[in-house]
ModelCIF file with pLDDT and N, C-alpha, C, O atoms, coordinates in Angstrom:
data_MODEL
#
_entry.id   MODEL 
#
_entity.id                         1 
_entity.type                       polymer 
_entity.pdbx_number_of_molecules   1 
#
_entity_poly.entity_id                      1 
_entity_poly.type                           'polypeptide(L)' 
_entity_poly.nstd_linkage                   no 
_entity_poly.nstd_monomer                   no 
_entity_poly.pdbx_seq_one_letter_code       
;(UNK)(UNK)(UNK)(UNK)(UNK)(UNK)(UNK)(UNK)(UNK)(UNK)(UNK)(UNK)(UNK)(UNK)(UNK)(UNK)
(UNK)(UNK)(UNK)(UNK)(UNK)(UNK)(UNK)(UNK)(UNK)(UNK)(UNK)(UNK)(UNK)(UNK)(UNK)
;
_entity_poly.pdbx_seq_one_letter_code_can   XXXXXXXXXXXXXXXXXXXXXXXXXXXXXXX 
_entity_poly.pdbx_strand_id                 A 
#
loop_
_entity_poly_seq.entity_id 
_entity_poly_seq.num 
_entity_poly_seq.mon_id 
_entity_poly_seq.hetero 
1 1  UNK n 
1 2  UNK n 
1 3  UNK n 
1 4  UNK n 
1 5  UNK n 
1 6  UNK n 
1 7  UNK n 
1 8  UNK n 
1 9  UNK n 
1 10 UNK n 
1 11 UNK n 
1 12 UNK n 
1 13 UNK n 
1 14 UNK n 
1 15 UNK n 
1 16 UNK n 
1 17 UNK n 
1 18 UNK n 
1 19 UNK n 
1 20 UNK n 
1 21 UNK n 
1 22 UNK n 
1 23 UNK n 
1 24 UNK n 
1 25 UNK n 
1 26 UNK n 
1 27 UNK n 
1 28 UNK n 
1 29 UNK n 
1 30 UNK n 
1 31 UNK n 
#
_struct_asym.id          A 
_struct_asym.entity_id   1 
#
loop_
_ma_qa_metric.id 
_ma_qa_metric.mode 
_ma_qa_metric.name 
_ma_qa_metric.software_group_id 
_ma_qa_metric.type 
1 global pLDDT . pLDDT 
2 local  pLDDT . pLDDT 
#
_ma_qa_metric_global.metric_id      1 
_ma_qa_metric_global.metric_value   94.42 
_ma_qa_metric_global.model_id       1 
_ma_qa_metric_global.ordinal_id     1 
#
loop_
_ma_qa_metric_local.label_asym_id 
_ma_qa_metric_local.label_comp_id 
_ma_qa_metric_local.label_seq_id 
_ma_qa_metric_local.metric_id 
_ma_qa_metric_local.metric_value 
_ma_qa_metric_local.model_id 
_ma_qa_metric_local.ordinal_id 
A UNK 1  2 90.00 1 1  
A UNK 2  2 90.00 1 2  
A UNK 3  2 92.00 1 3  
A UNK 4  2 94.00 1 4  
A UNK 5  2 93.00 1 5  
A UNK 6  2 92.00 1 6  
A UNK 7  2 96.00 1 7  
A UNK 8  2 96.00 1 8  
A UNK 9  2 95.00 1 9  
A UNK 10 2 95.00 1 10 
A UNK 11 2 96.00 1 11 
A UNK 12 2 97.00 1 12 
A UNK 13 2 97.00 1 13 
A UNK 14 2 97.00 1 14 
A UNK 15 2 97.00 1 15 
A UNK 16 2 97.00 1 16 
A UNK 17 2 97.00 1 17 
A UNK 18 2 97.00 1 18 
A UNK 19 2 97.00 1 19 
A UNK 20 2 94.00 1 20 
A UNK 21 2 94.00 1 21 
A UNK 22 2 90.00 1 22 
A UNK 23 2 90.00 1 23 
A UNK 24 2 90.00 1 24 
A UNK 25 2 93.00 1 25 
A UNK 26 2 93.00 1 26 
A UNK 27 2 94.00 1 27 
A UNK 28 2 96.00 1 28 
A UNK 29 2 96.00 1 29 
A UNK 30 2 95.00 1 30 
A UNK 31 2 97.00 1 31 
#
loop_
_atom_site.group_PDB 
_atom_site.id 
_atom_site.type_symbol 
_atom_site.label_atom_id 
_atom_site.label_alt_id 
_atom_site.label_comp_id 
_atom_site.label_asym_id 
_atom_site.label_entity_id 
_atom_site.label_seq_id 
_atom_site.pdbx_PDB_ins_code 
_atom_site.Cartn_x 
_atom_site.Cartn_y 
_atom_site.Cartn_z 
_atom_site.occupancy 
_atom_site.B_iso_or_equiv 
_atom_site.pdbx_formal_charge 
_atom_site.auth_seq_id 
_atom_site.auth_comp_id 
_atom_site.auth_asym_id 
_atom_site.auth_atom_id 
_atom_site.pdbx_PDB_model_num 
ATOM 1   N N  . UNK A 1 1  ? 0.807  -1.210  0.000   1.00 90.00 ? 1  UNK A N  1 
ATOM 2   C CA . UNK A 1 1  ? 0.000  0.000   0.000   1.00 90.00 ? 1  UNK A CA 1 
ATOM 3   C C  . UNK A 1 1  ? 0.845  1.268   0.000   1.00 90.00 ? 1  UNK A C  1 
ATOM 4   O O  . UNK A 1 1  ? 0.305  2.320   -0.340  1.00 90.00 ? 1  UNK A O  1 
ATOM 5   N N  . UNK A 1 2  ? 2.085  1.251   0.343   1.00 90.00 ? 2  UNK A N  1 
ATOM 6   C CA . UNK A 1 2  ? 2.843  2.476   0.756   1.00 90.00 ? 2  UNK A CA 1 
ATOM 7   C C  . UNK A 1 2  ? 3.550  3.070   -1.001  1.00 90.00 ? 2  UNK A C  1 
ATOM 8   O O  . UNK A 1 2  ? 3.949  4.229   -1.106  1.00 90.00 ? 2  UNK A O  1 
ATOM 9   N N  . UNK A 1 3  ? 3.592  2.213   -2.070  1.00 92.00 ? 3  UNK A N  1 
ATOM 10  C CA . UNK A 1 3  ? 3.647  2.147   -3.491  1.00 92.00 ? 3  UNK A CA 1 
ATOM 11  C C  . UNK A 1 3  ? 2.563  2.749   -3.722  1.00 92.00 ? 3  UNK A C  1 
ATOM 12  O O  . UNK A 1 3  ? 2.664  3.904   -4.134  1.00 92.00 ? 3  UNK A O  1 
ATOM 13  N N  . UNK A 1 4  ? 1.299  2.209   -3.547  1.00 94.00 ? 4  UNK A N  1 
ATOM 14  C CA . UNK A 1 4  ? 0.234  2.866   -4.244  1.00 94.00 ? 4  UNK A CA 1 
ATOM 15  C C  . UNK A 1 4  ? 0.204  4.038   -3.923  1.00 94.00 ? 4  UNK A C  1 
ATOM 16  O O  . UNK A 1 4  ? 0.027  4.906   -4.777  1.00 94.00 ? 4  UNK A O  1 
ATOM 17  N N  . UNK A 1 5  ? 0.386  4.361   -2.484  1.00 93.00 ? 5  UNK A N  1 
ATOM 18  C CA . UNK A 1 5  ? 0.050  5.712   -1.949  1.00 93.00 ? 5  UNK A CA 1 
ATOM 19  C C  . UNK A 1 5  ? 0.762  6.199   -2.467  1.00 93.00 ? 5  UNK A C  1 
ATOM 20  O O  . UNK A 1 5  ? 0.151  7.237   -2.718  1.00 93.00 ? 5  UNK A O  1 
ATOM 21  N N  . UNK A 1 6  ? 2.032  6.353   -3.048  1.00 92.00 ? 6  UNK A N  1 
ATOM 22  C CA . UNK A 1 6  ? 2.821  7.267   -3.663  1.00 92.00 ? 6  UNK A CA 1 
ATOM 23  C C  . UNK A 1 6  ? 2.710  7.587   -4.906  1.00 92.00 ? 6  UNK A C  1 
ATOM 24  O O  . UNK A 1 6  ? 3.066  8.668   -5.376  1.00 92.00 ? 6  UNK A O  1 
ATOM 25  N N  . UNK A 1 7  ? 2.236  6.722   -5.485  1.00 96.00 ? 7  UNK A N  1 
ATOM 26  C CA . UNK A 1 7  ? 1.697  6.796   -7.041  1.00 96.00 ? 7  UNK A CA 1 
ATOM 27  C C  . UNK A 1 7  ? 0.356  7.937   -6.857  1.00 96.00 ? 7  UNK A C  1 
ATOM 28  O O  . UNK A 1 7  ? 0.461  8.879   -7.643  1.00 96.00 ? 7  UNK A O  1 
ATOM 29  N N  . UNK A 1 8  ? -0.452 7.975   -6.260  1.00 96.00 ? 8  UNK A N  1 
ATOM 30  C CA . UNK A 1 8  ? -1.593 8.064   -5.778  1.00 96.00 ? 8  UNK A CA 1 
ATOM 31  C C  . UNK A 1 8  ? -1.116 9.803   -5.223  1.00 96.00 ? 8  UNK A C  1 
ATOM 32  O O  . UNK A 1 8  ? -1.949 10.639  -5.574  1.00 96.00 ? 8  UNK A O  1 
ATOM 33  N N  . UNK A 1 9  ? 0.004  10.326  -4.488  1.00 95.00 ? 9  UNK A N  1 
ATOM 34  C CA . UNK A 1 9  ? -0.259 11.471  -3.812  1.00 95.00 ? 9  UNK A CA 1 
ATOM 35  C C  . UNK A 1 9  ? 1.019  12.221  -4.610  1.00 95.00 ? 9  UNK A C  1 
ATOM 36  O O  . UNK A 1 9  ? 1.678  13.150  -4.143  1.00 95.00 ? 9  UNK A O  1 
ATOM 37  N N  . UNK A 1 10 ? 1.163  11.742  -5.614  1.00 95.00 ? 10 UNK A N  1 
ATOM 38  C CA . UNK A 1 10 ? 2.378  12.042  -6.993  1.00 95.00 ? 10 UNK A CA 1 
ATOM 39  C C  . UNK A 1 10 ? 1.750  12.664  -7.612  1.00 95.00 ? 10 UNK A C  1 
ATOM 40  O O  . UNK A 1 10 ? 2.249  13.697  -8.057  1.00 95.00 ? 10 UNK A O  1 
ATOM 41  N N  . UNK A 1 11 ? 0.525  12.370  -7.895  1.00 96.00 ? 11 UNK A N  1 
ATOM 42  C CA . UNK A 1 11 ? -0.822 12.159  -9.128  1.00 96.00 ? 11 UNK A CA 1 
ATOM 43  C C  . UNK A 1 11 ? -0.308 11.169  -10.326 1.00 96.00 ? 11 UNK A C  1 
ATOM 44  O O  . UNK A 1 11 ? -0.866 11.331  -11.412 1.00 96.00 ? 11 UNK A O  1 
ATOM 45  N N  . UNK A 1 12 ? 0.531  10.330  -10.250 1.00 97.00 ? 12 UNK A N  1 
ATOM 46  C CA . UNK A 1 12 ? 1.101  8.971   -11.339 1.00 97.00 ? 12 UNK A CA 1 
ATOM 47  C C  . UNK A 1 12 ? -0.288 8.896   -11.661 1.00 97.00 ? 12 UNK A C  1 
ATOM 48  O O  . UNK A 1 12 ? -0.837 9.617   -12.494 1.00 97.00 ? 12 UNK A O  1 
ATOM 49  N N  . UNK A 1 13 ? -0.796 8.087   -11.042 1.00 97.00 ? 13 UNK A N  1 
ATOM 50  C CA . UNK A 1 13 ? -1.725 7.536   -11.338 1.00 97.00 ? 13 UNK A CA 1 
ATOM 51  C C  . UNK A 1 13 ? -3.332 7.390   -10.653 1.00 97.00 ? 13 UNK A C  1 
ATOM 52  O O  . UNK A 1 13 ? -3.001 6.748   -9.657  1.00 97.00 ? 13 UNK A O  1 
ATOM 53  N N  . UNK A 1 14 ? -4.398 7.505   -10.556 1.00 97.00 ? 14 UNK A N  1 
ATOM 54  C CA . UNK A 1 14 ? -5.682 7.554   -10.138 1.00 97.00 ? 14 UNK A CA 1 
ATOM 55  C C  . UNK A 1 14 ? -5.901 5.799   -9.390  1.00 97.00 ? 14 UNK A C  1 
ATOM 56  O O  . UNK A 1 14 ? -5.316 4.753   -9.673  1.00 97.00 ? 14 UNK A O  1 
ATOM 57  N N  . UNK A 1 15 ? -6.890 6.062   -8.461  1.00 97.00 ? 15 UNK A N  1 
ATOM 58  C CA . UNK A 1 15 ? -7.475 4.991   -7.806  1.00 97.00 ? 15 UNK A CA 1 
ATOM 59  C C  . UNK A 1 15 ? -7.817 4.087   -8.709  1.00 97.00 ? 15 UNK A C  1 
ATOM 60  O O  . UNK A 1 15 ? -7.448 2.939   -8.465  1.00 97.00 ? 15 UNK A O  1 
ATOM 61  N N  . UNK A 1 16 ? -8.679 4.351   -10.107 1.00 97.00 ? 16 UNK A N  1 
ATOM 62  C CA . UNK A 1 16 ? -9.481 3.794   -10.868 1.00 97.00 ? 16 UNK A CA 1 
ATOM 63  C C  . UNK A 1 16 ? -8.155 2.747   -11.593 1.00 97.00 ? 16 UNK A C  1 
ATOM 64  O O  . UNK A 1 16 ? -8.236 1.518   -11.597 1.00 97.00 ? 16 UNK A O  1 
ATOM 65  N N  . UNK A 1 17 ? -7.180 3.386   -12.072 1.00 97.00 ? 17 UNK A N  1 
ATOM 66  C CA . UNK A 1 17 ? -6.089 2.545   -12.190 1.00 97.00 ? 17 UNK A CA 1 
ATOM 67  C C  . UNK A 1 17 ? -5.457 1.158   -11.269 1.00 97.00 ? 17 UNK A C  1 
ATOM 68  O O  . UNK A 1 17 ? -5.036 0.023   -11.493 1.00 97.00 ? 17 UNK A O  1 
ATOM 69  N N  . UNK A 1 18 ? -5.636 1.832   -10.414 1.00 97.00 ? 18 UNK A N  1 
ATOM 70  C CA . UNK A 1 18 ? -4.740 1.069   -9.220  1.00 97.00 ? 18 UNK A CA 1 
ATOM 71  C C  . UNK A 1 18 ? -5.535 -0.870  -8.620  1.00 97.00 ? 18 UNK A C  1 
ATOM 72  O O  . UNK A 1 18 ? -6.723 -1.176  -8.512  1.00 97.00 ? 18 UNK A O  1 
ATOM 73  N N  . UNK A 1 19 ? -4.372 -1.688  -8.386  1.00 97.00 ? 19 UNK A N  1 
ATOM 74  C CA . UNK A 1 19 ? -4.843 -2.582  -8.457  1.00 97.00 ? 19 UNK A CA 1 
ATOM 75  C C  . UNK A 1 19 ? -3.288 -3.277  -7.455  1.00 97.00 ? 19 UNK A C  1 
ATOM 76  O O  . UNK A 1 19 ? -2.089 -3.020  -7.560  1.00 97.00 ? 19 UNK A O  1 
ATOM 77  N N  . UNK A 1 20 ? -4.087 -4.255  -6.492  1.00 94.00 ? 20 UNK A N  1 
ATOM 78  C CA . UNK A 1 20 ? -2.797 -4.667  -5.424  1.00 94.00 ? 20 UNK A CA 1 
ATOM 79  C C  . UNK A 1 20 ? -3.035 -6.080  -5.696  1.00 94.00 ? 20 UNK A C  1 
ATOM 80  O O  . UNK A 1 20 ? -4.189 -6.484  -5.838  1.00 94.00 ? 20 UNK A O  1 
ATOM 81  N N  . UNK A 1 21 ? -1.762 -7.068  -5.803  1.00 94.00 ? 21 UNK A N  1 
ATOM 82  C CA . UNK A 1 21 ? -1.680 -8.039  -5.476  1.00 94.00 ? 21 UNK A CA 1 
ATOM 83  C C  . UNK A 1 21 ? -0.868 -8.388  -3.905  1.00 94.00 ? 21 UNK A C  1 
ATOM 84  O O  . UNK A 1 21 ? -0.560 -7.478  -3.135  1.00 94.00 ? 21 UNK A O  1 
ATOM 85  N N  . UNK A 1 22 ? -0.664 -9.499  -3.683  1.00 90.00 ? 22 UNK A N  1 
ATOM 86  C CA . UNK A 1 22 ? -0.096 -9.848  -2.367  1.00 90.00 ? 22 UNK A CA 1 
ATOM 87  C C  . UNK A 1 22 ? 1.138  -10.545 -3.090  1.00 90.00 ? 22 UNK A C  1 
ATOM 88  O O  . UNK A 1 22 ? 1.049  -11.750 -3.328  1.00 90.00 ? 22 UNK A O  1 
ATOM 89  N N  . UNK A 1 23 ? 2.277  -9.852  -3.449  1.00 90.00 ? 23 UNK A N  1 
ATOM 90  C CA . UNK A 1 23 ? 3.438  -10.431 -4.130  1.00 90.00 ? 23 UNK A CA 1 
ATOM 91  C C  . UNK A 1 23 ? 3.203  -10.713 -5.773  1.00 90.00 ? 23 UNK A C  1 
ATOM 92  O O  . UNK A 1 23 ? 2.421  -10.255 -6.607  1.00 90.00 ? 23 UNK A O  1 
ATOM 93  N N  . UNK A 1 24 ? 4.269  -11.689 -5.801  1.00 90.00 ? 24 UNK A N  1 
ATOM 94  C CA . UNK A 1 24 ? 3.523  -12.576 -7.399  1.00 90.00 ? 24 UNK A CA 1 
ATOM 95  C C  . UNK A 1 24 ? 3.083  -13.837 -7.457  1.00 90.00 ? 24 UNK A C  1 
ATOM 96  O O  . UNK A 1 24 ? 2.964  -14.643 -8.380  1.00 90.00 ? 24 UNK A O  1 
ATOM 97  N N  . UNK A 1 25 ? 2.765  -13.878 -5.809  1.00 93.00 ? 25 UNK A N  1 
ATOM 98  C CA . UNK A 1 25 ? 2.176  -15.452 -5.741  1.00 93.00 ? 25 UNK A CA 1 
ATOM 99  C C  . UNK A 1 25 ? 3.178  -16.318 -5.579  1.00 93.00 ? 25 UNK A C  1 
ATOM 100 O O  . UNK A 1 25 ? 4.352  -16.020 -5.801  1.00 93.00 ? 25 UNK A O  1 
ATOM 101 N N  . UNK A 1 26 ? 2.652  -17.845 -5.042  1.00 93.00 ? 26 UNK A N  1 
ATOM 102 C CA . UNK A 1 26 ? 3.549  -18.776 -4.886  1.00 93.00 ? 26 UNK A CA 1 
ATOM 103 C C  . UNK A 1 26 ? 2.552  -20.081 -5.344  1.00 93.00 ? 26 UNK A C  1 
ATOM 104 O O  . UNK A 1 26 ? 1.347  -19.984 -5.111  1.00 93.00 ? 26 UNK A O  1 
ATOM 105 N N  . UNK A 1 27 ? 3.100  -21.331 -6.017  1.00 94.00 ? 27 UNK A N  1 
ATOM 106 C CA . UNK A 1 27 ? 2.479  -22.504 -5.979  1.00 94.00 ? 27 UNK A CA 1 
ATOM 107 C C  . UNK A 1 27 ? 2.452  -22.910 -5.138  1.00 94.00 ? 27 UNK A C  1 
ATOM 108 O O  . UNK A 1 27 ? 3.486  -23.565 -5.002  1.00 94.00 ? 27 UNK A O  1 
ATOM 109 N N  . UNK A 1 28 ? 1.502  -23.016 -3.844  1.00 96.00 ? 28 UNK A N  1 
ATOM 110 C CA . UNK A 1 28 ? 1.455  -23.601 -2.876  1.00 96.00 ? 28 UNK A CA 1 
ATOM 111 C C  . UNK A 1 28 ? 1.750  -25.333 -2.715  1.00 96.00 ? 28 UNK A C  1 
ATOM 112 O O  . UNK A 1 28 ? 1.834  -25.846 -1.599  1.00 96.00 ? 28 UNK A O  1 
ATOM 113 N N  . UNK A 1 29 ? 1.851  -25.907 -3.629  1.00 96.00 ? 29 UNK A N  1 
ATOM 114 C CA . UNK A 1 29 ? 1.660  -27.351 -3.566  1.00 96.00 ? 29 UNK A CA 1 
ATOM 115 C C  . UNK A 1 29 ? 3.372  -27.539 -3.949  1.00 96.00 ? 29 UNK A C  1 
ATOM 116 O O  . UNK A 1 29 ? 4.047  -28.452 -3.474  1.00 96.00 ? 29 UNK A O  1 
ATOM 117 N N  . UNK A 1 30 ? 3.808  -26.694 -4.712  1.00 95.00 ? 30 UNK A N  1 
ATOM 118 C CA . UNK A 1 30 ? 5.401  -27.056 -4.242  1.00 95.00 ? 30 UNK A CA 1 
ATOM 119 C C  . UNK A 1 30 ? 6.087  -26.682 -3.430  1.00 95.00 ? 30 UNK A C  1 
ATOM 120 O O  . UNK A 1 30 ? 7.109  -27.284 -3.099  1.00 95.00 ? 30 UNK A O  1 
ATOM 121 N N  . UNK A 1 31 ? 5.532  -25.162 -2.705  1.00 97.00 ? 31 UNK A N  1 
ATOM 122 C CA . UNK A 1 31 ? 6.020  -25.145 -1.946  1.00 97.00 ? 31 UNK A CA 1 
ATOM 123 C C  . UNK A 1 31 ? 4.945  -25.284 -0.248  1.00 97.00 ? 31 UNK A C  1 
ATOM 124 O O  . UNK A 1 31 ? 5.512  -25.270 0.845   1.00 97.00 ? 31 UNK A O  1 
#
């Protein structure tokens, strides 16, 4: 969130843009 917010109080980019994942993921079953 501390990325977005900066994008966000930059003016980069708008809320409507904005989109969070939690990393890039992991295969849970291998790991």
């Amino acid at each position: 969130m501390e990325d977005r917010s900066l994008f966000l109080e930059e003016g980069i980019a708008t809320q409507a843009q904005c989109f969070r994942t939690m990393g890039s993921g992991i295969d849970l079953d291998e790991y």
